[in-house]
Protein backbone atom coordinates (compact mmCIF):
# COMPACT_ATOMS: atom_id res chain seq x y z
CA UNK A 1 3.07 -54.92 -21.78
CA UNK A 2 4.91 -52.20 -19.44
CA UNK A 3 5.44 -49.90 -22.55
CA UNK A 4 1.77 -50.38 -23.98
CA UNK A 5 0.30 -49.52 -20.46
CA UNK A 6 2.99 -46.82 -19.88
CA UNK A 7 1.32 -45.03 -23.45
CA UNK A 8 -1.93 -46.11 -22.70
CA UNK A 9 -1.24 -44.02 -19.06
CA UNK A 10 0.33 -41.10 -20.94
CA UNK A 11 -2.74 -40.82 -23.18
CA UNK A 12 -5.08 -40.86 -20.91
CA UNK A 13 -3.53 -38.24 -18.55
CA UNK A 14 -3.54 -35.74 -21.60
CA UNK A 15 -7.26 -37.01 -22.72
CA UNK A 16 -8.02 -35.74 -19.03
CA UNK A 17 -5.63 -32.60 -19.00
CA UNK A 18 -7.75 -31.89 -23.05
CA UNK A 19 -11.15 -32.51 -21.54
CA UNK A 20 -10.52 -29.69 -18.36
CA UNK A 21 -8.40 -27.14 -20.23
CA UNK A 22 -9.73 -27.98 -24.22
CA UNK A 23 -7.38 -26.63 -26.69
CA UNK A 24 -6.04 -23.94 -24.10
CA UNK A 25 -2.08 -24.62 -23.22
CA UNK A 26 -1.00 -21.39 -21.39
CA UNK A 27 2.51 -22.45 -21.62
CA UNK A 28 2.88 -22.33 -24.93
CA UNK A 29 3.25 -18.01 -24.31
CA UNK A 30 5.90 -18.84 -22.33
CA UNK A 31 7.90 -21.25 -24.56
CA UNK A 32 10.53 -19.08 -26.20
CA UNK A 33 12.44 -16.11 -25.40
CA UNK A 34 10.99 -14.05 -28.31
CA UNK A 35 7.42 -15.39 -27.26
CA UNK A 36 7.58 -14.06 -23.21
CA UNK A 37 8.99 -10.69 -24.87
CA UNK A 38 5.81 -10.54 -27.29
CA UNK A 39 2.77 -11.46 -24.83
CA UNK A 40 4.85 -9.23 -21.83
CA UNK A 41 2.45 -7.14 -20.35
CA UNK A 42 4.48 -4.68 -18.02
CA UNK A 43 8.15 -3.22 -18.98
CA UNK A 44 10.60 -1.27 -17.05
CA UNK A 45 12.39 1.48 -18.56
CA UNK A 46 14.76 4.24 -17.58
CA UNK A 47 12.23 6.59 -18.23
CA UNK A 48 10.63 4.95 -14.99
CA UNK A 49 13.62 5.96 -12.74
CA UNK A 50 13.97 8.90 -9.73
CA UNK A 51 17.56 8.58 -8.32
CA UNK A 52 17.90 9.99 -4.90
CA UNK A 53 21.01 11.61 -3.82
CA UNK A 54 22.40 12.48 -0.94
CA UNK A 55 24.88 15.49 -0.23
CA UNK A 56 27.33 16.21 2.57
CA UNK A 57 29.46 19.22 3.79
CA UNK A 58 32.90 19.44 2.51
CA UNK A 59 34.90 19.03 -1.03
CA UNK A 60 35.28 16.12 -2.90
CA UNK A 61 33.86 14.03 -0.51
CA UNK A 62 32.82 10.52 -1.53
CA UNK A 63 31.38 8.87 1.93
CA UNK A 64 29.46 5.34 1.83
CA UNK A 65 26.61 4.83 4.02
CA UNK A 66 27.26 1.76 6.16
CA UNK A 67 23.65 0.58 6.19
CA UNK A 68 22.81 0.99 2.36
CA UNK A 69 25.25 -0.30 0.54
CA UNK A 70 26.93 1.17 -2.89
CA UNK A 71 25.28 4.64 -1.77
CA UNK A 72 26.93 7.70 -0.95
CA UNK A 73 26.99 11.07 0.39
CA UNK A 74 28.25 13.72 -2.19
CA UNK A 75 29.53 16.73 -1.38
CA UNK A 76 28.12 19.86 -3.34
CA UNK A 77 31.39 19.89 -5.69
CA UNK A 78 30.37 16.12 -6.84
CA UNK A 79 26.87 16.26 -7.90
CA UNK A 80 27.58 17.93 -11.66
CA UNK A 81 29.34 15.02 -11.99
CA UNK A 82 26.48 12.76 -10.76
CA UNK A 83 23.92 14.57 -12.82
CA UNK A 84 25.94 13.76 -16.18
CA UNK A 85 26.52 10.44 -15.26
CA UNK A 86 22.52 10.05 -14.95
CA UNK A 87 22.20 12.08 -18.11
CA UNK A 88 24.11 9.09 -19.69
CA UNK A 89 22.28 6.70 -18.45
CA UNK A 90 18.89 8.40 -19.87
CA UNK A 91 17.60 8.34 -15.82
CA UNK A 92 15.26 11.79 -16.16
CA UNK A 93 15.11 13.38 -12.59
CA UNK A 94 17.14 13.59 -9.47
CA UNK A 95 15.98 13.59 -6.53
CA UNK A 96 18.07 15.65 -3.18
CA UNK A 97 18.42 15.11 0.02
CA UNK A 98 20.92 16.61 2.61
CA UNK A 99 23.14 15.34 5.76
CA UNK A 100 23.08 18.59 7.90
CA UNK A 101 25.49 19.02 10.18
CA UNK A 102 24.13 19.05 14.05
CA UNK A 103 25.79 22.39 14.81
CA UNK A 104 23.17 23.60 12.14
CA UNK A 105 19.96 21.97 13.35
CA UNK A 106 17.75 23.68 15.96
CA UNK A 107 13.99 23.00 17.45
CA UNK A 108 12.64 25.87 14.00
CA UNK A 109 14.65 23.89 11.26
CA UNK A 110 15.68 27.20 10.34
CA UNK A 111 18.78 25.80 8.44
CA UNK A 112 16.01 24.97 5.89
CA UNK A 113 15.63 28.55 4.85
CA UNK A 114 19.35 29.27 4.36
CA UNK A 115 19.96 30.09 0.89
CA UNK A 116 23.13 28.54 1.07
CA UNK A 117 22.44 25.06 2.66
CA UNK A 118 23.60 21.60 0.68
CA UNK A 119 19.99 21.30 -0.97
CA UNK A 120 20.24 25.15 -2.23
CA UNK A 121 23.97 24.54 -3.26
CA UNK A 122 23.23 21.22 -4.67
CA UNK A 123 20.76 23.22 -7.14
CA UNK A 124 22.60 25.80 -8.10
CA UNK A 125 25.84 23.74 -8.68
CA UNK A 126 24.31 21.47 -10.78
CA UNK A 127 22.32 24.44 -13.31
CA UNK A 128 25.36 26.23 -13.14
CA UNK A 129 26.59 23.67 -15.94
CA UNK A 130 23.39 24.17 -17.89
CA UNK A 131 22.71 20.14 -17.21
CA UNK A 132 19.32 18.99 -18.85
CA UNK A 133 18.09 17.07 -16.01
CA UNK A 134 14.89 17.12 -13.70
CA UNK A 135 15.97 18.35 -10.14
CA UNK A 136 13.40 17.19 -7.26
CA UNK A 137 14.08 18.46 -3.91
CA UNK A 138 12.32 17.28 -0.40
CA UNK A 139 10.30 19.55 1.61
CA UNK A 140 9.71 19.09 5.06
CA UNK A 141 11.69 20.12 8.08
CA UNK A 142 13.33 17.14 9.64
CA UNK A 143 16.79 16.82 7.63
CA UNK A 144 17.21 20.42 9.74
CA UNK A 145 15.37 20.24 13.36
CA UNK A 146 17.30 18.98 16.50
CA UNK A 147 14.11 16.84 17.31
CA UNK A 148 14.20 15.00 14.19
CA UNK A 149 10.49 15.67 13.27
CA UNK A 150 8.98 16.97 10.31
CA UNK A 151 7.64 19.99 11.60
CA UNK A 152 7.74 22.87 14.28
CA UNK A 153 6.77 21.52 18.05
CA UNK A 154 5.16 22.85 21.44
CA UNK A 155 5.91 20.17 23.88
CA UNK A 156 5.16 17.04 22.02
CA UNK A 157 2.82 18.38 19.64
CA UNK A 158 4.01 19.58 16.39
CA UNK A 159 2.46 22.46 15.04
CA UNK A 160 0.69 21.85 11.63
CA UNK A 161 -0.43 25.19 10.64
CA UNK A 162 2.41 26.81 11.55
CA UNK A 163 4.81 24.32 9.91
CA UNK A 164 2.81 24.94 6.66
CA UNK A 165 4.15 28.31 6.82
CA UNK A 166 7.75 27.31 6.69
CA UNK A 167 7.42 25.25 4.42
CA UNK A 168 5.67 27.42 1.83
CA UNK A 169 8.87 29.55 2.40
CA UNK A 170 11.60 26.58 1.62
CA UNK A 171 9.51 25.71 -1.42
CA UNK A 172 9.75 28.62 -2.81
CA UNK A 173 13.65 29.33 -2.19
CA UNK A 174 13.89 25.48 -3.72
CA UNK A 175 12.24 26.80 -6.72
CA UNK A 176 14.24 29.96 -7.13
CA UNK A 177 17.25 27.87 -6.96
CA UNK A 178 16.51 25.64 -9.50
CA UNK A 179 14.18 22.95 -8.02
CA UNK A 180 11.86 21.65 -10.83
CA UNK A 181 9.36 19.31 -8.54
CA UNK A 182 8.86 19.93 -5.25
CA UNK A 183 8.14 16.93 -3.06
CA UNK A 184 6.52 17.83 0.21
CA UNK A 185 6.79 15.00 2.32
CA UNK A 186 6.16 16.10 5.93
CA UNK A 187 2.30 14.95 6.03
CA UNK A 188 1.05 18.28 7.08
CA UNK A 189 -2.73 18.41 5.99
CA UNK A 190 -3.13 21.49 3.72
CA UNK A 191 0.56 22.12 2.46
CA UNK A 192 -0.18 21.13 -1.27
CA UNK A 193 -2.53 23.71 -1.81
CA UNK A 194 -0.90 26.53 0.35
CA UNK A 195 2.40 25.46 -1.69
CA UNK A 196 0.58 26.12 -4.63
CA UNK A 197 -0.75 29.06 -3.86
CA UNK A 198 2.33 30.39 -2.88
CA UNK A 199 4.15 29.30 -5.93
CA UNK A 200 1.46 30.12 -8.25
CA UNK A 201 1.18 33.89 -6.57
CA UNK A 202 4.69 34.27 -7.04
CA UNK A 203 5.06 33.34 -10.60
CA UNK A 204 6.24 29.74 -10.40
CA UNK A 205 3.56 27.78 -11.95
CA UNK A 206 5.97 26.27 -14.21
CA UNK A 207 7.03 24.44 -10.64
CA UNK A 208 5.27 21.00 -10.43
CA UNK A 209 4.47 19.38 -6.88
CA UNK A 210 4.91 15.75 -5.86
CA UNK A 211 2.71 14.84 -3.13
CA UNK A 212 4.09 12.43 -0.96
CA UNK A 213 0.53 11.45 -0.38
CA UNK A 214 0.24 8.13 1.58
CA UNK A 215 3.48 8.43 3.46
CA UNK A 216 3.34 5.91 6.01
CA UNK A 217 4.35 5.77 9.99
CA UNK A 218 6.94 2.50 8.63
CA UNK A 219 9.70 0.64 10.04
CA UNK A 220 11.58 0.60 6.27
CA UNK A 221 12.86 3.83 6.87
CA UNK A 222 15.65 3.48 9.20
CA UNK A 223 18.95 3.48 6.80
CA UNK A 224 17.01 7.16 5.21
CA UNK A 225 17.43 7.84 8.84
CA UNK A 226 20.92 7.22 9.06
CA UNK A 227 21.85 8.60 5.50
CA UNK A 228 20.33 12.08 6.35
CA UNK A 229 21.17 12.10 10.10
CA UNK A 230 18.11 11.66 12.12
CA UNK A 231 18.32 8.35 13.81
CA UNK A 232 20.12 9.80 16.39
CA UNK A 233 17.69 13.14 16.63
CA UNK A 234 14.32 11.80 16.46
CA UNK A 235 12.53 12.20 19.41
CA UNK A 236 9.75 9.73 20.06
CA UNK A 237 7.81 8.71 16.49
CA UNK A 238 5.90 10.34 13.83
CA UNK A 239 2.49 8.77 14.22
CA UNK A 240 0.47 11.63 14.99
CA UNK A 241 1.40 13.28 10.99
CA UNK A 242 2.02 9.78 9.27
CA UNK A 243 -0.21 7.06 8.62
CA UNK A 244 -0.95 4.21 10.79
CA UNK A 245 0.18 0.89 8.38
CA UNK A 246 -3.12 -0.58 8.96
CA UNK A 247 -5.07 2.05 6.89
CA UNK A 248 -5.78 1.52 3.35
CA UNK A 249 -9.11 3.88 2.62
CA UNK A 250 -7.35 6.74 4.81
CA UNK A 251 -4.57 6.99 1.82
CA UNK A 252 -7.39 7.23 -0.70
CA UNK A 253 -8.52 10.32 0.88
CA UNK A 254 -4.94 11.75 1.13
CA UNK A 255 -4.32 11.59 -2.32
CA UNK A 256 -7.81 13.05 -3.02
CA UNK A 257 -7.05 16.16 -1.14
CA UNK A 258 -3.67 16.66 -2.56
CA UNK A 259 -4.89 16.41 -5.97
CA UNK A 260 -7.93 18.69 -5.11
CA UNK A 261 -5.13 21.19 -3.38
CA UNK A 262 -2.95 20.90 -6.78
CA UNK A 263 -0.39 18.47 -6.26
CA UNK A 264 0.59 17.40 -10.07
CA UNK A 265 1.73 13.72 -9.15
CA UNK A 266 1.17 12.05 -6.13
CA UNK A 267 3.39 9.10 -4.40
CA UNK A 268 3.06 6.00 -1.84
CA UNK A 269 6.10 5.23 0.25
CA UNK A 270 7.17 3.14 1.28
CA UNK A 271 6.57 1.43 -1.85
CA UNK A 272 6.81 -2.79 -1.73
CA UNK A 273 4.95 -3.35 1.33
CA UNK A 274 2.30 -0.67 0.01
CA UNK A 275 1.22 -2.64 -3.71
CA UNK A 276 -2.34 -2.37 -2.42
CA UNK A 277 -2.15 1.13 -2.32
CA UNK A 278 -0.21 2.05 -5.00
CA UNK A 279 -2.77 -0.26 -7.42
CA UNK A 280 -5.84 1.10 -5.49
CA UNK A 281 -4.87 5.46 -6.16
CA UNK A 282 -3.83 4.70 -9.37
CA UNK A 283 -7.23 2.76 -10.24
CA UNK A 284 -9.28 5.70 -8.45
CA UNK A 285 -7.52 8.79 -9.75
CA UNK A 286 -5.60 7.94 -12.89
CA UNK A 287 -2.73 10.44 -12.05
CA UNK A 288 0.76 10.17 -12.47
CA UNK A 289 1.54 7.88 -9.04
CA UNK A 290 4.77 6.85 -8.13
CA UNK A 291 6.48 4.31 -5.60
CA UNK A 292 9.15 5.28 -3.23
CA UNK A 293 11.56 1.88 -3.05
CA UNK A 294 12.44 3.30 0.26
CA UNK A 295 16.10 2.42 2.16
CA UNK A 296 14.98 -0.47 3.91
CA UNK A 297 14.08 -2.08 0.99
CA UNK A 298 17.02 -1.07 -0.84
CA UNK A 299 18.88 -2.69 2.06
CA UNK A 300 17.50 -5.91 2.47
CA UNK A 301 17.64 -7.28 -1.43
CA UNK A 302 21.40 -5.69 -0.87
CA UNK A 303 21.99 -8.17 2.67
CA UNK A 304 20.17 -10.97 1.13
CA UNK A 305 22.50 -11.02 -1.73
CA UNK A 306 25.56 -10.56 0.62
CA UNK A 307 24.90 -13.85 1.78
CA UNK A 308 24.25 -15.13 -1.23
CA UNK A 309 20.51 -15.52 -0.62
CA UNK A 310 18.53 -14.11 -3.56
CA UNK A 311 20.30 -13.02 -6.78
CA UNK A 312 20.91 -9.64 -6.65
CA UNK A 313 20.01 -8.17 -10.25
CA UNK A 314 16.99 -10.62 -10.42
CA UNK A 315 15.44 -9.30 -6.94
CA UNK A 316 16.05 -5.87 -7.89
CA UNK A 317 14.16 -6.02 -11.54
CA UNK A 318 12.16 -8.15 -10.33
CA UNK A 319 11.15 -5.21 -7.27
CA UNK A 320 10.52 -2.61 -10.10
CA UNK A 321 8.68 -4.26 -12.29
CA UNK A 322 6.27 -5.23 -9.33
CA UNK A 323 5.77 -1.47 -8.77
CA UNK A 324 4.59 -1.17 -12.37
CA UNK A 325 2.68 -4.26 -12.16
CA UNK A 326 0.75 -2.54 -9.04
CA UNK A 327 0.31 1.04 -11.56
CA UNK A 328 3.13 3.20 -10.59
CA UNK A 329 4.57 5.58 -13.30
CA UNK A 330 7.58 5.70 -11.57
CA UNK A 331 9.85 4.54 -8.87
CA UNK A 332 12.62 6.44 -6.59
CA UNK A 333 15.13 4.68 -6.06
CA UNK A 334 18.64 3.91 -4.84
CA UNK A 335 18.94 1.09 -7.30
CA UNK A 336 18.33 3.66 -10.14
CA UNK A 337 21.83 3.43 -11.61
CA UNK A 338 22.74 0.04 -11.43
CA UNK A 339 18.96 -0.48 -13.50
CA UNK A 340 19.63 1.80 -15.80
CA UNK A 341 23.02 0.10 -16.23
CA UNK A 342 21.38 -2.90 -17.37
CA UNK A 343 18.90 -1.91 -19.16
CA UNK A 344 21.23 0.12 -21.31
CA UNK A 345 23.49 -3.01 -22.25
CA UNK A 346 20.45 -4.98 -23.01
């Protein structure tokens, strides 16, 4: 009697499931192995992949950063080395950024137009060996001023106009030295089409421009801080040039003036908390749009796997492939080795 009602149950339970869902099962996609590959809808690939570096003073120097685990500093000597090693791994561009020393910083950032600072070094040492990679480079003043900010100040206020200026000039030492993509990130309004300008008066077309378009005022930034040496520069915050987190239609006009003013890609960073965005510029402009998986990102899948929280490898493909979900082409990010790792012993 228990077995006959226990069918009788059973049957009626998929009789109800049947007359709700008719002859639709959506787990039977999900079944196999070879069945989730087929019906996948997004993919990560190396091709995806921006690895930022970070370069230091000095020779041979290998020096971890204490908040972002597995990442370093390089000295100039080093990065040939890293650029074959990303050849290898099939990861397309890298993307510099320098540690200057604080003897070298001052309220101009005029460190930044030294021909012969890490980012300028960093170039030419790596074309010097002919290595067929994409080189990105940052433009904006703050890895050079003493106040930490991304631009030239009077009092509090920094000086847009005049910033602009400066940084027309670093682009277009960047270029000369070998920079393929120049990524302005300082949130100046008008630098992506005076850069352009600039670089298309003086025969650099060839140079494409990243547009770190909805760059926002965020709290995920602080181990960039301490990899490039601001933390302990920055005066006061950069809300008055960044945007306010709570803005979503604000970043749709950003991007539409940098791609108006030239800029041949644009990007949202920081890049997890910012899916909205990201889907939303990709959906209105169709351009190549990219994610920046910015430090504090980086470091908190790193901590939470520490502790043995989240698994590590899942959480991180699991973060990129949510950036391509959302529409990015691309991602930077610190985790751009260990992915490419993986993906090359799959």
């Amino acid at each position: 009697m228990t077995s006959t009602n226990g069918e009788n149950g059973a049957q009626k339970t998929r009789d109800i499931i049947n007359s709700v869902t008719g002859h639709q099962r959506m787990r039977r996609n999900r079944r196999t192995d070879w069945s989730r590959r087929l019906v996948q809808e997004n993919a990560i690939s190396v091709n995806d992949l921006i690895w930022p570096i970070f370069i230091v003073e000095g020779t041979n120097v290998i020096q971890p950063i204490t908040s972002m685990p597995d990442v370093y500093r390089y000295s100039v000597d080093q990065l040939p080395r890293i650029a074959n090693q990303a050849c290898e791994l099939g990861i397309p561009v890298l993307a510099l950024f320098p540690y200057t020393q604080a003897e070298r910083r001052d309220a101009t950032g005029s460190e930044a137009l030294n021909e012969n600072n890490l980012v300028c070094s960093g170039l030419r040492a790596i074309r010097s060996q002919s290595i067929d990679i994409g080189l990105m480079t940052d433009v904006a003043l703050d890895p050079y001023t003493s106040h930490g900010h991304d631009g030239l100040m009077n009092g509090d206020t920094i000086l847009n106009d005049e910033t602009v200026e400066q940084l027309i000039l670093q682009s277009l030492l960047q270029v000369d030295c070998g920079s393929d993509i120049i990524g302005p990130s300082d949130m100046m309004d008008g630098r992506i089409g005076a850069i352009r300008r600039a670089l298309d008066a003086d025969d650099k077309e060839h140079a494409q421009i990243m547009a770190y378009s909805a760059k926002y005022a965020s709290a995920f930034y602080g181990p960039f801080r301490d990899a490039v040496g601001t933390n302990a520069t920055l005066l006061g915050d950069k809300r008055t040039y960044q945007m306010d987190p709570a803005n979503t239609n604000e970043a749709i006009r950003e991007a539409e003036l940098d791609i108006q003013e030239g800029a041949d890609m644009i990007m949202v960073k920081p890049g997890m908390p910012y899916l909205d965005i990201i889907f939303r510029l990709k959906q209105e402009f169709g351009v190549p749009t990219f994610a920046y998986q910015v430090s504090g990102e980086y470091s908190m899948i790193c901590a939470a796997a520490h502790n043995g929280w989240i698994d590590h490898d899942r959480a991180m493909l699991e973060s990129i492939m949510a950036f391509k979900r959302a529409g990015a082409d691309g991602v930077l990010s610190y985790f751009a080795p260990k992915i490419s790792q993986i993906l090359k012993n799959t």
